[in-house]
PDB file of N, CA and C in Angstrom:
ATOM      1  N   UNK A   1      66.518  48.643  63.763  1.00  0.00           N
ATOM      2  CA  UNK A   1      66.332  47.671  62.706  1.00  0.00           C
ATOM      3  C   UNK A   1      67.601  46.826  62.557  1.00  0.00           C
ATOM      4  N   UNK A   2      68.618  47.428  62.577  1.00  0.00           N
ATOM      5  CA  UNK A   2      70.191  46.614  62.618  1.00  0.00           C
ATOM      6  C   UNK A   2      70.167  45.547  63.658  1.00  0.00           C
ATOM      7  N   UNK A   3      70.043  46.108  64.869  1.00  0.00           N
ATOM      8  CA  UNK A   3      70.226  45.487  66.097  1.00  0.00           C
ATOM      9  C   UNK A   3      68.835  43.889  66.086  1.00  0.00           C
ATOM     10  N   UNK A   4      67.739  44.214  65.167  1.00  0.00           N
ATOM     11  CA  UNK A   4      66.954  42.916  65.311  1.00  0.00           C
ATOM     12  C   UNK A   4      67.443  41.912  63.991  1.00  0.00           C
ATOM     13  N   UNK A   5      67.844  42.253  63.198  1.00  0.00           N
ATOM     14  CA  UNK A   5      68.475  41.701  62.146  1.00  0.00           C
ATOM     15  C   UNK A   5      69.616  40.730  62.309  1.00  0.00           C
ATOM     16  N   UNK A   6      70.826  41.823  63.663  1.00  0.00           N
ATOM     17  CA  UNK A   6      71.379  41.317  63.835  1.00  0.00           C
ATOM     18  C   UNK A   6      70.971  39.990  64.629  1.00  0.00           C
ATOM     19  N   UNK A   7      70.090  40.199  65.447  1.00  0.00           N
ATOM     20  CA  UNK A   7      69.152  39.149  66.575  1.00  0.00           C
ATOM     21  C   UNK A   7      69.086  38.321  66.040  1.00  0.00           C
ATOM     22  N   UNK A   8      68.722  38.524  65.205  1.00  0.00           N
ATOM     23  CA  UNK A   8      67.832  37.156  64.670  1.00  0.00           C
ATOM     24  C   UNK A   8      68.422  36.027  63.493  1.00  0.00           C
ATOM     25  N   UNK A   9      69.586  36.982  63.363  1.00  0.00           N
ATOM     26  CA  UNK A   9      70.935  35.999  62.611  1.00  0.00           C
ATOM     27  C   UNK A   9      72.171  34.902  63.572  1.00  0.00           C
ATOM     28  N   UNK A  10      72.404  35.944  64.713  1.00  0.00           N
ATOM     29  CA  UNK A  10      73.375  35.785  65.229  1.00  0.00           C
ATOM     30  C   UNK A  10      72.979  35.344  66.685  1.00  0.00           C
ATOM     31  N   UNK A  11      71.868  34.539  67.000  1.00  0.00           N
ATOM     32  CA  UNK A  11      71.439  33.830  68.156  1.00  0.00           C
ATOM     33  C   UNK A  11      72.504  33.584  69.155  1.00  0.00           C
ATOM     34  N   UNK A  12      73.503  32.699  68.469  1.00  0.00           N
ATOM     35  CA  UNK A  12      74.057  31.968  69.795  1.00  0.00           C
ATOM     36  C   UNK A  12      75.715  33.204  69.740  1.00  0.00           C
ATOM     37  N   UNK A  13      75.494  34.479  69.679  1.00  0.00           N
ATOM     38  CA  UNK A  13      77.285  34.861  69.950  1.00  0.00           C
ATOM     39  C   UNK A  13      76.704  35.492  70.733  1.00  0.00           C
ATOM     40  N   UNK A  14      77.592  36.255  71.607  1.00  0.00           N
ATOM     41  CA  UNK A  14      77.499  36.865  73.036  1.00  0.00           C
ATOM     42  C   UNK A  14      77.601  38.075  72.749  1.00  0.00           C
ATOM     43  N   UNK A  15      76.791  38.817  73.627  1.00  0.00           N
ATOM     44  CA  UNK A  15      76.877  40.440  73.203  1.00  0.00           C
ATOM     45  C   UNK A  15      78.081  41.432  73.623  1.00  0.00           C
ATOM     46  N   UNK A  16      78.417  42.003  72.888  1.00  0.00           N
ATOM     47  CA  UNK A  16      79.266  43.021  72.996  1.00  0.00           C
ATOM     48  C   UNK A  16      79.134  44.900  72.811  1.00  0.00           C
ATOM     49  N   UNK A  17      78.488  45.278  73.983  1.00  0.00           N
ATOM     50  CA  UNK A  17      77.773  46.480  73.950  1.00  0.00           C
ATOM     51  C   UNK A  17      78.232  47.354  72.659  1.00  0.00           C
ATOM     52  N   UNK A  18      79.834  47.532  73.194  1.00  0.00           N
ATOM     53  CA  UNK A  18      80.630  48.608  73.035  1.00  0.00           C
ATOM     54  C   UNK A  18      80.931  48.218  71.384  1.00  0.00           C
ATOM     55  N   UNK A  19      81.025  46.720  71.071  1.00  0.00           N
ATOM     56  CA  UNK A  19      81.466  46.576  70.063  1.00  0.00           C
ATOM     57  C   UNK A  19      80.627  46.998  68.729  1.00  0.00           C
ATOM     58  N   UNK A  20      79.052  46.353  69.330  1.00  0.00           N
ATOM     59  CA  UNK A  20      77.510  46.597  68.781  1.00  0.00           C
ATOM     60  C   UNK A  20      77.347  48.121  68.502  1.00  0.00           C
ATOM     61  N   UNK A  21      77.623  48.716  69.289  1.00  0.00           N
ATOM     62  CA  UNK A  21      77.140  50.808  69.227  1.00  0.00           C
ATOM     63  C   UNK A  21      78.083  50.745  68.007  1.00  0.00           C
ATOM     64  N   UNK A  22      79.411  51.085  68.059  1.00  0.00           N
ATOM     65  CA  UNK A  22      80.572  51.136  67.143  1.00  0.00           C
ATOM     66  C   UNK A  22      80.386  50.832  65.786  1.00  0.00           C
ATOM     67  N   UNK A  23      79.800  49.191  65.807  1.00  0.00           N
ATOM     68  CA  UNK A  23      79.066  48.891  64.566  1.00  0.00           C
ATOM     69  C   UNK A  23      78.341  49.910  63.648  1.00  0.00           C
ATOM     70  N   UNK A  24      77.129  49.689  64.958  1.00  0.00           N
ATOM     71  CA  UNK A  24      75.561  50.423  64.213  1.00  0.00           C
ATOM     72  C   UNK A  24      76.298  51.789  63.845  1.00  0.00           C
ATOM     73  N   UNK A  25      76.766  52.430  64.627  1.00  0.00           N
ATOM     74  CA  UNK A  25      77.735  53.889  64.199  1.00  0.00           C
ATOM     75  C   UNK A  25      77.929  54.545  63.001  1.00  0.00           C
ATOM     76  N   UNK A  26      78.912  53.148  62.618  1.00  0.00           N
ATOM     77  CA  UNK A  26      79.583  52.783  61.452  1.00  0.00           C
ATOM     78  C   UNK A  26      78.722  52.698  60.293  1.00  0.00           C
ATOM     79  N   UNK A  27      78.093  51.889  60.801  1.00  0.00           N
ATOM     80  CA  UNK A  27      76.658  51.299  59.261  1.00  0.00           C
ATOM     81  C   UNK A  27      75.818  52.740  58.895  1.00  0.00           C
ATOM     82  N   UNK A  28      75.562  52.987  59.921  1.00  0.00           N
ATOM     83  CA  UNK A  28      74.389  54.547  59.812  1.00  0.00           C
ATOM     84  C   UNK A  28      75.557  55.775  59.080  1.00  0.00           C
ATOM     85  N   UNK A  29      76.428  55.875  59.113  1.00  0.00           N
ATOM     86  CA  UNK A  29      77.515  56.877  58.976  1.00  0.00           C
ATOM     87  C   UNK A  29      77.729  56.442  57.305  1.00  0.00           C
ATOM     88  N   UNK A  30      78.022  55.309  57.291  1.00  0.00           N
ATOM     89  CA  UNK A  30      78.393  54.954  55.773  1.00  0.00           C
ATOM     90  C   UNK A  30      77.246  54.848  54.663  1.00  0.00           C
ATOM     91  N   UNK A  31      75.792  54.870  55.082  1.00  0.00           N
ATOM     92  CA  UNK A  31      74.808  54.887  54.726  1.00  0.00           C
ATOM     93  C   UNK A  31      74.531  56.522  54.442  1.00  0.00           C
ATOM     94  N   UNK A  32      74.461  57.244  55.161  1.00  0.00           N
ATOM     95  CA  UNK A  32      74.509  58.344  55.445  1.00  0.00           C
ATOM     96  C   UNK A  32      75.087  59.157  54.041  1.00  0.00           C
ATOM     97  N   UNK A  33      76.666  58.592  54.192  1.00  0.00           N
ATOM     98  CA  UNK A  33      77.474  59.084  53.446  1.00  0.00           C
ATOM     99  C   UNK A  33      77.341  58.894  52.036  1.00  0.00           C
ATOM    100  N   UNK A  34      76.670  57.945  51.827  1.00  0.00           N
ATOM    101  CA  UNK A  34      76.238  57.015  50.574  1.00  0.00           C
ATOM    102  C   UNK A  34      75.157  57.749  49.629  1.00  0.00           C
ATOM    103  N   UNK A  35      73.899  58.142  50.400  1.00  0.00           N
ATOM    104  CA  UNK A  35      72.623  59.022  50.085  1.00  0.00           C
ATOM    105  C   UNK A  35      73.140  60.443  49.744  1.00  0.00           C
ATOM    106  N   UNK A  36      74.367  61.023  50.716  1.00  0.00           N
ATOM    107  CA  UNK A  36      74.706  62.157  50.198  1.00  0.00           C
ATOM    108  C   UNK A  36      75.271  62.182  49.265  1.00  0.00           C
ATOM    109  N   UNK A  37      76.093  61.590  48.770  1.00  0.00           N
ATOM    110  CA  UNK A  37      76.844  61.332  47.412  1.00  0.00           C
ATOM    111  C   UNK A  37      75.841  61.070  46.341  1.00  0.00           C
ATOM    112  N   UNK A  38      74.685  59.938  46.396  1.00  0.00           N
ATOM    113  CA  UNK A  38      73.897  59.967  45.579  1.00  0.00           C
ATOM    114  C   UNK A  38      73.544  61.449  45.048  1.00  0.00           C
ATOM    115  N   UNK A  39      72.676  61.785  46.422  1.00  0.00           N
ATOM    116  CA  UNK A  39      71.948  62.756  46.082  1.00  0.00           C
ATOM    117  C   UNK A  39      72.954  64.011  45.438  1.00  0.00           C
ATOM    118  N   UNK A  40      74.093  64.312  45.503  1.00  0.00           N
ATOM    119  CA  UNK A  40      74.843  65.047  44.748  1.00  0.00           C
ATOM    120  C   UNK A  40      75.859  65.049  43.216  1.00  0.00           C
ATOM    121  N   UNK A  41      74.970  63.877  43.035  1.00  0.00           N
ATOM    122  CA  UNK A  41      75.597  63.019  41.886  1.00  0.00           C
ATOM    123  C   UNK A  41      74.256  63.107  40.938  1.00  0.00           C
ATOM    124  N   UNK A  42      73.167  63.667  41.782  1.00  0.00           N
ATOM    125  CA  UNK A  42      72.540  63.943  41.061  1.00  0.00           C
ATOM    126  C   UNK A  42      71.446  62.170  39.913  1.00  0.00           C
ATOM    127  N   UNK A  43      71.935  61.090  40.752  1.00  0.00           N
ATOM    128  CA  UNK A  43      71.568  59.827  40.559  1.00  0.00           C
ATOM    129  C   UNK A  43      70.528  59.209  41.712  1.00  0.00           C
ATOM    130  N   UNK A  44      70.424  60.362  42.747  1.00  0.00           N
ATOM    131  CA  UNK A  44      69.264  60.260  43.650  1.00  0.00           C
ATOM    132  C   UNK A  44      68.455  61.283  43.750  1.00  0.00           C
ATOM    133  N   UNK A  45      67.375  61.568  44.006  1.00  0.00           N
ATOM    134  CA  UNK A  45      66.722  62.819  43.951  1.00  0.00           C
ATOM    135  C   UNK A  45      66.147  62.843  44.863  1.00  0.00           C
ATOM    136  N   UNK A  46      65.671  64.209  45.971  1.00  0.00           N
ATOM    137  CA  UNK A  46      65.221  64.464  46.870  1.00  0.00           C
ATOM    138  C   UNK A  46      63.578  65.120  46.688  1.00  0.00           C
ATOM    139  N   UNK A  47      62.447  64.309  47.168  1.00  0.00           N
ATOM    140  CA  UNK A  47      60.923  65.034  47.116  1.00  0.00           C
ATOM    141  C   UNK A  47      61.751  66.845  46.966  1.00  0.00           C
ATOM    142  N   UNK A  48      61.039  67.609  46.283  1.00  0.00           N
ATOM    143  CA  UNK A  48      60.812  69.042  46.115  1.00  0.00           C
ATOM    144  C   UNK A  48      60.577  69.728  47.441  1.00  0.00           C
ATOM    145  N   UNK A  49      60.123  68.937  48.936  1.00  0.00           N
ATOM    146  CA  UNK A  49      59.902  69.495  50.095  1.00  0.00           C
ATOM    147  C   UNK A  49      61.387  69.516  51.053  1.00  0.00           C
ATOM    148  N   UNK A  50      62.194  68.600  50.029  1.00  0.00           N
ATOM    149  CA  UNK A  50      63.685  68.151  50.960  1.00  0.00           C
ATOM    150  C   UNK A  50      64.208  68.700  50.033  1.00  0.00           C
ATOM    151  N   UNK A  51      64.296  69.643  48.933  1.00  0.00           N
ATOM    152  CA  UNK A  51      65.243  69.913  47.759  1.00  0.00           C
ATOM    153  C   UNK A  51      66.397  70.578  48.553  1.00  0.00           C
ATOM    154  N   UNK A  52      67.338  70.450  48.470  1.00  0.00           N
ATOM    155  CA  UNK A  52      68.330  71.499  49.207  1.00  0.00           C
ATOM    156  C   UNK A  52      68.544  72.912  47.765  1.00  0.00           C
ATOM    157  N   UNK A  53      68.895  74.132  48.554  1.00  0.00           N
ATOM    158  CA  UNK A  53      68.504  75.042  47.853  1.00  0.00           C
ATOM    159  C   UNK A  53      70.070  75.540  46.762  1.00  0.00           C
TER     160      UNK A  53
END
């Protein structure tokens, strides 16, 4: 989903594999990190089938 977003913004720059992975990495990791904090803050809540115990 990143990678078509990015597509479809950023037409004319040239690709950069290594730079692109690193990115998406980054974004998914800080996202990641984000939901867990929610969810332990107790300001996100997890369905009763994902409750951690």
């Amino acid at each position: 989903m990143q990678v078509g977003a990015a597509d479809t913004f950023l037409e004319n720059k040239e690709k950069n594999f290594k730079k692109d992975l690193l990115t998406s990495l980054a974004t998914s990791t800080l996202y990641t990190i984000v939901v867990v904090v929610l969810v332990k803050l107790n300001i996100f809540s997890l369905p009763m089938e994902l409750a951690l115990p």
